[in-house]
N, C-alpha and C. Protein backbone atom coordinates (compact mmCIF):
# COMPACT_ATOMS: atom_id res chain seq x y z
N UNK A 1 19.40 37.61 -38.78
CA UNK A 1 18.15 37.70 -38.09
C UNK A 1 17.81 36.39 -37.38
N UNK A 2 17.83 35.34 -37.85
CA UNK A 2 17.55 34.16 -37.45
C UNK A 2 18.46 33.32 -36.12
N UNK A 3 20.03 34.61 -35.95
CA UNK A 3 20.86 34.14 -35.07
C UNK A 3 20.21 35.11 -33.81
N UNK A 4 19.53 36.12 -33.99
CA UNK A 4 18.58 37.04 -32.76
C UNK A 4 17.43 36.06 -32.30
N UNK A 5 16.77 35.22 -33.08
CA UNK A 5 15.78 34.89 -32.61
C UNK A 5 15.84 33.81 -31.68
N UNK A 6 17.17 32.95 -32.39
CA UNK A 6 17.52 32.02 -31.60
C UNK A 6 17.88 32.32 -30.07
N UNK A 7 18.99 33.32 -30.25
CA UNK A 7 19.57 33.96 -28.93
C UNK A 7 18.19 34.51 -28.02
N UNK A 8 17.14 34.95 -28.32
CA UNK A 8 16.19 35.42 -27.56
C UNK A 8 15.52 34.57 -27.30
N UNK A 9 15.27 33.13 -28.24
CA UNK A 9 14.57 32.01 -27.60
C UNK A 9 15.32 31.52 -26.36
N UNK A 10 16.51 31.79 -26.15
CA UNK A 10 17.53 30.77 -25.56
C UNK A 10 17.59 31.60 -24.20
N UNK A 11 17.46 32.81 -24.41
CA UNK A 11 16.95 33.87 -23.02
C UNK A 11 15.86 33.76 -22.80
N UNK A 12 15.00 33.38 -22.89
CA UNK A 12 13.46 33.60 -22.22
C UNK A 12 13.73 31.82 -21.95
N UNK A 13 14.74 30.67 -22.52
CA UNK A 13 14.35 29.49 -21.64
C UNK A 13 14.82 29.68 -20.01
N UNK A 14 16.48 30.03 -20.65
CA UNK A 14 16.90 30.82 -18.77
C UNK A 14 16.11 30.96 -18.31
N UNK A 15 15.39 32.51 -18.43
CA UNK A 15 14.23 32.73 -17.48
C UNK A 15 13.57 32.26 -16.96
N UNK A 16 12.98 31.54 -17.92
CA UNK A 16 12.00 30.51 -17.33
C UNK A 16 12.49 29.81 -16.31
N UNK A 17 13.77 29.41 -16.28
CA UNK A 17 14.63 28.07 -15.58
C UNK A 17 14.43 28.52 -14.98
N UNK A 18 14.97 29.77 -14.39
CA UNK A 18 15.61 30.13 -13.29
C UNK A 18 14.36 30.69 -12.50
N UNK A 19 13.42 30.84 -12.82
CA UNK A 19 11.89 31.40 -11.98
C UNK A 19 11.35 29.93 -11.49
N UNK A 20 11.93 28.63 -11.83
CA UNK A 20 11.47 27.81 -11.41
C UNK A 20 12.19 27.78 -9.81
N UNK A 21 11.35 27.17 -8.73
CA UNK A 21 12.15 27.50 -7.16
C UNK A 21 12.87 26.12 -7.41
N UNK A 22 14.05 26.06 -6.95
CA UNK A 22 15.33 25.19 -6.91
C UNK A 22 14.71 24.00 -5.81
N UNK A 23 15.11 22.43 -5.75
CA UNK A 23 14.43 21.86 -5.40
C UNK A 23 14.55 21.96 -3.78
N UNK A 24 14.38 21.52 -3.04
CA UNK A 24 15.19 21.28 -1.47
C UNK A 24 16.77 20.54 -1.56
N UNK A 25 17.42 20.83 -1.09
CA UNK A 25 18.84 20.72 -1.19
C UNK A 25 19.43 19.61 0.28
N UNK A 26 20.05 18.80 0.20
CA UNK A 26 20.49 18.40 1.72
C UNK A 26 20.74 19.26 2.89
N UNK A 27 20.31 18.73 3.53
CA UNK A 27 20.82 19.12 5.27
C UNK A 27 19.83 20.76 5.02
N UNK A 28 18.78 20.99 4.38
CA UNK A 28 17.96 21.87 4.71
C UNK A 28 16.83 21.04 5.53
N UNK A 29 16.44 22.17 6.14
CA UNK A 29 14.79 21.83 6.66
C UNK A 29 13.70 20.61 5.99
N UNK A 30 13.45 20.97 4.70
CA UNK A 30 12.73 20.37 3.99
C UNK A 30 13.36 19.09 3.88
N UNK A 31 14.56 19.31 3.61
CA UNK A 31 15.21 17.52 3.50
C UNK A 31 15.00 17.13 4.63
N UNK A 32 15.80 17.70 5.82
CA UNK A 32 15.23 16.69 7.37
C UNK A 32 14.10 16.14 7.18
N UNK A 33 12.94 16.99 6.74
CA UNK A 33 11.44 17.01 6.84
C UNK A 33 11.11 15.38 5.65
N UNK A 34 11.38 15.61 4.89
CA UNK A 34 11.37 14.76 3.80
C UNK A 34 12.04 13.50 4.51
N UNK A 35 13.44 13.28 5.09
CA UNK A 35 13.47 12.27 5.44
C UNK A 35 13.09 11.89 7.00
N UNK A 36 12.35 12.26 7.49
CA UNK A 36 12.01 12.07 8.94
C UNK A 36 10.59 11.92 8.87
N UNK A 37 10.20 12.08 7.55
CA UNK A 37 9.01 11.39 6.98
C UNK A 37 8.76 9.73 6.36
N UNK A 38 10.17 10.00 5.69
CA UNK A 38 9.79 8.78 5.35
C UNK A 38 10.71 7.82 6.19
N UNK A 39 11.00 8.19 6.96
CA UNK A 39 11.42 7.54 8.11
C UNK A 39 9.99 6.47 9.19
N UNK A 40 9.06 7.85 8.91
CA UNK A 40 7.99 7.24 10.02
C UNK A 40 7.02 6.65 9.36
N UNK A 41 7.36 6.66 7.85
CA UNK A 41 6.22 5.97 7.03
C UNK A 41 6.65 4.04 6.65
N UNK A 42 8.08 3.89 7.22
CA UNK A 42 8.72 2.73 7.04
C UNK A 42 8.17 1.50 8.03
N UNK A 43 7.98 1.84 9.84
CA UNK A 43 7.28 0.80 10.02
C UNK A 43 5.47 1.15 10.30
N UNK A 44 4.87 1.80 9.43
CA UNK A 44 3.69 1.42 9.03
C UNK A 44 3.68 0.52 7.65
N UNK A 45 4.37 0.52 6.57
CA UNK A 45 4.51 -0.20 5.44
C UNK A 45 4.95 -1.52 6.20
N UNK A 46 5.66 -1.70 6.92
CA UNK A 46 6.10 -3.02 7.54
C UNK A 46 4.52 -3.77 8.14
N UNK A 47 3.59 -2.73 8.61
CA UNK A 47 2.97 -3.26 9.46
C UNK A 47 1.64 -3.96 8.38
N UNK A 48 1.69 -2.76 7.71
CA UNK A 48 0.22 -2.91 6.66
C UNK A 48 0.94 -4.26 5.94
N UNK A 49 2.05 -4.74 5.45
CA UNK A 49 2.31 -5.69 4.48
C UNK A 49 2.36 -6.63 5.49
N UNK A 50 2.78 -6.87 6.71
CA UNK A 50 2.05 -7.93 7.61
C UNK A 50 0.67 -8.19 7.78
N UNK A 51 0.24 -7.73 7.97
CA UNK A 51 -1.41 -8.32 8.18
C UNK A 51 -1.50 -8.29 6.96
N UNK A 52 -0.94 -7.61 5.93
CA UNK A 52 -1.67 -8.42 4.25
C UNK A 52 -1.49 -10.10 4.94
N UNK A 53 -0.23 -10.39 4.74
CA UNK A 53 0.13 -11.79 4.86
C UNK A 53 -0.38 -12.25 5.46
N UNK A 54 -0.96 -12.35 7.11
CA UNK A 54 -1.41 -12.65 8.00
C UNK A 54 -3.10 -12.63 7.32
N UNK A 55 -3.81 -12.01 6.52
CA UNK A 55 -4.85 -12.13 5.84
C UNK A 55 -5.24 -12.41 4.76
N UNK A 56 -3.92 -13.35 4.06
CA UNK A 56 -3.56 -13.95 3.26
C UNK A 56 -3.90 -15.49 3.49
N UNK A 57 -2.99 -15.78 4.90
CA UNK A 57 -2.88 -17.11 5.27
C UNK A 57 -4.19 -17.45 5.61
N UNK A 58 -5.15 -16.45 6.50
CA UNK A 58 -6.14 -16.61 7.14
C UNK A 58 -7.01 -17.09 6.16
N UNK A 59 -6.79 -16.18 4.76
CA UNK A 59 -7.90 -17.00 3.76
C UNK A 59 -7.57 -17.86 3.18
N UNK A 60 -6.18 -18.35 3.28
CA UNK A 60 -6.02 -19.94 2.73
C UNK A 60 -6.63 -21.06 3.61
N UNK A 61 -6.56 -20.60 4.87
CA UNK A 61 -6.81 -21.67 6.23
C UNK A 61 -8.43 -21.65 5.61
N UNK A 62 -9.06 -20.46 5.49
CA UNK A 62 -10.67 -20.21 5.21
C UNK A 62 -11.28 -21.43 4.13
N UNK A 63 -10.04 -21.09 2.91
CA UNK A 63 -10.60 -21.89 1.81
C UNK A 63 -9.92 -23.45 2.15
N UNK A 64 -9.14 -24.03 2.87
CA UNK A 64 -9.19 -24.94 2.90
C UNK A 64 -10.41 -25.57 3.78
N UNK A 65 -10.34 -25.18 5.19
CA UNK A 65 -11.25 -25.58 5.36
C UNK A 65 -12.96 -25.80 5.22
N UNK A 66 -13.16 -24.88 4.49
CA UNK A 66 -14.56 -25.20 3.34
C UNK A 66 -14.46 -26.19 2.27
N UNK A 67 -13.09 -26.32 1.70
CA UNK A 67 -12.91 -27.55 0.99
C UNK A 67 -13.39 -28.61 1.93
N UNK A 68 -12.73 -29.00 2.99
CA UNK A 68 -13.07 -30.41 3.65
C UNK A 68 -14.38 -30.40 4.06
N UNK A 69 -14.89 -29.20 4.38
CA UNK A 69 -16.46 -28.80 4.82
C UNK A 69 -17.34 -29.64 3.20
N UNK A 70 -17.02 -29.03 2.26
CA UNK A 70 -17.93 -29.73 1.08
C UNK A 70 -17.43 -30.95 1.05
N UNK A 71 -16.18 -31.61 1.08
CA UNK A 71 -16.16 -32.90 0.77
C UNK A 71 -16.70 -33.77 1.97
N UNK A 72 -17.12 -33.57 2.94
CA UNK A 72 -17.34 -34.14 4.06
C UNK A 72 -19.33 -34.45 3.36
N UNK A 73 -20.05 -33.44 3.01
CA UNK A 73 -21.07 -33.38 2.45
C UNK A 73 -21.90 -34.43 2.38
N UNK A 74 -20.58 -35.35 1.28
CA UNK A 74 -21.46 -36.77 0.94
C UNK A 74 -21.72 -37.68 2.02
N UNK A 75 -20.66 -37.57 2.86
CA UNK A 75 -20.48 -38.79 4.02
C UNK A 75 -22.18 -38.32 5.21
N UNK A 76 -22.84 -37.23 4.67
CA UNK A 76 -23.65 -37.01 5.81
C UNK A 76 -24.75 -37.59 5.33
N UNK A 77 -25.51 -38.41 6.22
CA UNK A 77 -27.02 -38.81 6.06
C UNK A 77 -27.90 -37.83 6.35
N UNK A 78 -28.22 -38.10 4.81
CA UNK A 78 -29.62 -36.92 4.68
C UNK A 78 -30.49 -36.68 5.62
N UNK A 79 -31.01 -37.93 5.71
CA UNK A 79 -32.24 -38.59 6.60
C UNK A 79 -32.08 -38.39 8.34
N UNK A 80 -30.62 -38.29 8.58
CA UNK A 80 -30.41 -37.86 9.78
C UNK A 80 -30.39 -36.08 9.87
N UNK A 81 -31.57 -35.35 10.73
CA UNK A 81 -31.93 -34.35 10.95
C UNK A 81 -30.92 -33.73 11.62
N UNK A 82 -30.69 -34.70 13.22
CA UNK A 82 -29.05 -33.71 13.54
C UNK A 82 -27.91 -33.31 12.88
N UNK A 83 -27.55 -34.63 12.01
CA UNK A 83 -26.58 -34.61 10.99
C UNK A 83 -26.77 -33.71 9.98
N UNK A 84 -27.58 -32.70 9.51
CA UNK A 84 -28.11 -32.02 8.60
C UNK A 84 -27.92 -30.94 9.47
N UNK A 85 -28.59 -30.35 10.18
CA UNK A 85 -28.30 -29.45 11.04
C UNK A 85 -26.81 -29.07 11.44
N UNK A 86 -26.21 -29.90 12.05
CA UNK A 86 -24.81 -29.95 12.39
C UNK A 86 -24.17 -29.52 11.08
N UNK A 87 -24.33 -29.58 9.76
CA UNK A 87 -23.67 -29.48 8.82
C UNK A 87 -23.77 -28.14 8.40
N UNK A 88 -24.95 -27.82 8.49
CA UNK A 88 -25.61 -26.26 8.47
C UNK A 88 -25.02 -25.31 9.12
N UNK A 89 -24.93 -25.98 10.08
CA UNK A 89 -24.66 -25.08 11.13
C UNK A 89 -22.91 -24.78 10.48
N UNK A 90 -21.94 -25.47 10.57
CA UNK A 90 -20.96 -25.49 10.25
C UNK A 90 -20.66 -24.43 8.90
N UNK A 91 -21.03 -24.93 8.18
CA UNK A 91 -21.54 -24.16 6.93
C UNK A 91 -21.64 -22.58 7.17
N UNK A 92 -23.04 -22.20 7.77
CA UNK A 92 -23.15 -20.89 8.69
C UNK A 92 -21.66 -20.28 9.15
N UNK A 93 -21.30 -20.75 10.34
CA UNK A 93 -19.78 -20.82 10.25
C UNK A 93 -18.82 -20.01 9.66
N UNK A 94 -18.80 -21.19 8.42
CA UNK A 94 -17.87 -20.90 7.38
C UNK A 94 -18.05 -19.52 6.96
N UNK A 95 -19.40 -19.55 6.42
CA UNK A 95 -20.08 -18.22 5.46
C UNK A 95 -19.80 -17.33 6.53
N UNK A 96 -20.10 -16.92 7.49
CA UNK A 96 -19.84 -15.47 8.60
C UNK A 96 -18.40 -15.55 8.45
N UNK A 97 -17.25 -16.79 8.63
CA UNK A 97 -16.04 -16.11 8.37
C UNK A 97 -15.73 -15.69 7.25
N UNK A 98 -15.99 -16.24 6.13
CA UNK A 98 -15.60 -15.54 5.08
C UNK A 98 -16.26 -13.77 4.94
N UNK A 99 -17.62 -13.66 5.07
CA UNK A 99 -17.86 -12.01 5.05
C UNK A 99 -16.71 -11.37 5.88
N UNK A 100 -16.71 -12.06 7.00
CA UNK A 100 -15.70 -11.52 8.11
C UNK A 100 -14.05 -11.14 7.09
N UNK A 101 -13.75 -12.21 6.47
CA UNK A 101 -12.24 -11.92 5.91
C UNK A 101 -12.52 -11.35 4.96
N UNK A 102 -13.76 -11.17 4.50
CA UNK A 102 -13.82 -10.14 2.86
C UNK A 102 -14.00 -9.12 3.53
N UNK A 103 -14.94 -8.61 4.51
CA UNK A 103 -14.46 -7.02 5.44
C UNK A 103 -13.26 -6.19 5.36
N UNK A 104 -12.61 -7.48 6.22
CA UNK A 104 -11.11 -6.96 6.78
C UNK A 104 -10.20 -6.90 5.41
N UNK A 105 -10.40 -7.81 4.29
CA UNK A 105 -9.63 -7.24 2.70
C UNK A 105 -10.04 -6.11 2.42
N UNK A 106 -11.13 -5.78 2.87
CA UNK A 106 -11.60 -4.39 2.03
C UNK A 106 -11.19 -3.49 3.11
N UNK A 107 -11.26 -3.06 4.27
CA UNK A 107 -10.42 -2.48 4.94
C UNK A 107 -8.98 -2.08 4.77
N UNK A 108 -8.45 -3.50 5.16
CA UNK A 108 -6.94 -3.35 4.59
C UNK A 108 -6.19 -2.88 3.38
N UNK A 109 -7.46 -2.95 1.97
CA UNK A 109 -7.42 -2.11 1.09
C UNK A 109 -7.32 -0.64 0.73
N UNK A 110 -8.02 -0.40 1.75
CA UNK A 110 -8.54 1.34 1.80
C UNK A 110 -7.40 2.05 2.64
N UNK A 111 -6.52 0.83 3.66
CA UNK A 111 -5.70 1.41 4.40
C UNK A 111 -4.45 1.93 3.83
N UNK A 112 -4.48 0.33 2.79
CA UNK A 112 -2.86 0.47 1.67
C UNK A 112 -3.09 1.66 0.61
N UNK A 113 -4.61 1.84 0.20
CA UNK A 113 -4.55 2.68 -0.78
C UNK A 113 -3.88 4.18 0.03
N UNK A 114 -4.83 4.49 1.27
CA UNK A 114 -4.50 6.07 1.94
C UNK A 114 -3.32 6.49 2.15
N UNK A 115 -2.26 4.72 2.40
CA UNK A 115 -1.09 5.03 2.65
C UNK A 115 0.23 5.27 1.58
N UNK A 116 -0.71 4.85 0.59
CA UNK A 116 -0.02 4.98 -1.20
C UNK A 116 -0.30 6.18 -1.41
N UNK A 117 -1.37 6.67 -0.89
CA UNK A 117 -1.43 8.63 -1.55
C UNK A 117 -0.80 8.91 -0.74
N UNK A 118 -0.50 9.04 0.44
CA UNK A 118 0.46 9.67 1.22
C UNK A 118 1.63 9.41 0.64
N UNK A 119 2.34 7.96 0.34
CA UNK A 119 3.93 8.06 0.07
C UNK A 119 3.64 9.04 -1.21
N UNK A 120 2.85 8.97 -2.02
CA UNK A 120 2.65 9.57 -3.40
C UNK A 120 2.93 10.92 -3.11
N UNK A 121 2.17 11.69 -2.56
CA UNK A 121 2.33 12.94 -1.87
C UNK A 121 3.44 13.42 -1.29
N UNK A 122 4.11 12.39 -0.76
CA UNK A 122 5.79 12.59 -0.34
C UNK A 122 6.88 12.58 -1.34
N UNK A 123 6.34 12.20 -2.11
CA UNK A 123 7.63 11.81 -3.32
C UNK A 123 7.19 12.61 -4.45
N UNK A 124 5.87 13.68 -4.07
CA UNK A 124 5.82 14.61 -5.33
C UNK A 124 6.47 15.86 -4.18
N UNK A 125 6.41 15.59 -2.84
CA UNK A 125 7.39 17.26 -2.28
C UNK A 125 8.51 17.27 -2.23
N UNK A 126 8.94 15.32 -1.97
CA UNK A 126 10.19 15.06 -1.72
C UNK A 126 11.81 14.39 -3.16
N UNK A 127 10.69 14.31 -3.75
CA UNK A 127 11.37 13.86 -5.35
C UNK A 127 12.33 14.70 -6.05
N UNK A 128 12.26 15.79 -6.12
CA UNK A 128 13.22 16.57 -6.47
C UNK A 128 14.91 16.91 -5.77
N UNK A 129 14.52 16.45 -4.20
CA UNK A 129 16.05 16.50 -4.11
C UNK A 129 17.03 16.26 -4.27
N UNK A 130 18.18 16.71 -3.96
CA UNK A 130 19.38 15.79 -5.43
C UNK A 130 20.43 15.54 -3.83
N UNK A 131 20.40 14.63 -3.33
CA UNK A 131 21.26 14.10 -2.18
C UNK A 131 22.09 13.10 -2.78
N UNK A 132 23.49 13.58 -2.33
CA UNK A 132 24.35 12.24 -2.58
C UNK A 132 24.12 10.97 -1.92
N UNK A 133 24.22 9.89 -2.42
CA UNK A 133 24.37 8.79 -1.20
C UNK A 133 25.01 9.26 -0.03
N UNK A 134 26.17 9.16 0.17
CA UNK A 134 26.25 9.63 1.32
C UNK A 134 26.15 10.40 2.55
N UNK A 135 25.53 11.36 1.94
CA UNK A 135 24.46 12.07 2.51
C UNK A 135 23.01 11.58 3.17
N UNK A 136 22.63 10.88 2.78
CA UNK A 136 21.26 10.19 2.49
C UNK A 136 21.66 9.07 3.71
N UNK A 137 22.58 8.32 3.67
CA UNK A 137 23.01 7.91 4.63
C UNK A 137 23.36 8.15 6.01
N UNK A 138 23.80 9.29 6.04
CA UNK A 138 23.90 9.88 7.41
C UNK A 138 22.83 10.18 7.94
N UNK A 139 21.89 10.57 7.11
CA UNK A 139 20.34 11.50 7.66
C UNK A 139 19.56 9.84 8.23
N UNK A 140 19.46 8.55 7.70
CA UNK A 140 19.16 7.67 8.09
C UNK A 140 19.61 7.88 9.65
């Protein structure tokens, strides 16, 4: 009895298997599709991880120069009104660029995230295919 139950567990896993749809296979549609996707998703990742960098540097240039902005501070006479002003003003400056580069981080954030659900989304339609390397290669 116990060798039926087994054998009938072991038929209803088949079943199951086999009602699952088989993944996309090379040189079908879906594979073109899959890789002619992530074909066009390669120089936007190039582009978004540039301006990271490029808004990287921008806020190092930012924070340095507010460093020399405060150390400059002491050297200003109080008592001199232009000199106070002028410093302010500078200051001002500073502060609008920085909102300005905390903007554009939070932007550039929202861009990398939309473009992470998308690859995400590609690699839950496109993940299952079973391509040889060399295959995979040619479709490049």
């Amino acid at each position: 009895m116990k060798y039926m139950i087994t054998v009938l567990a072991g038929c209803a896993a088949a079943l199951a298997a086999q009602a699952q749809p088989m993944p996309p296979q090379p040189n079908t549609p879906a594979y073109k599709a899959c890789m002619a996707e992530e074909g066009a998703l390669r120089p936007q990742r190039q582009a978004i991880a540039r301006r990271f960098h490029e808004h990287e540097a921008a806020l190092q240039r930012a924070a340095a120069a507010q460093a020399a902005h405060t150390a400059a501070q002491a050297r200003v006479d109080s008592s001199d009104a232009a000199a106070v002003a002028a410093f302010n003003t500078r200051q001002d400056a500073l502060n609008a660029q920085s909102e300005s580069l905390n903007a554009e981080g939070a932007r550039l954030e929202k861009e990398q995230d939309a473009f992470n659900a998308r690859v995400a989304a590609g690699n839950v339609r496109c993940g299952n295919i079973l391509a040889p390397y060399k295959v995979r290669k040619k479709e490049k």
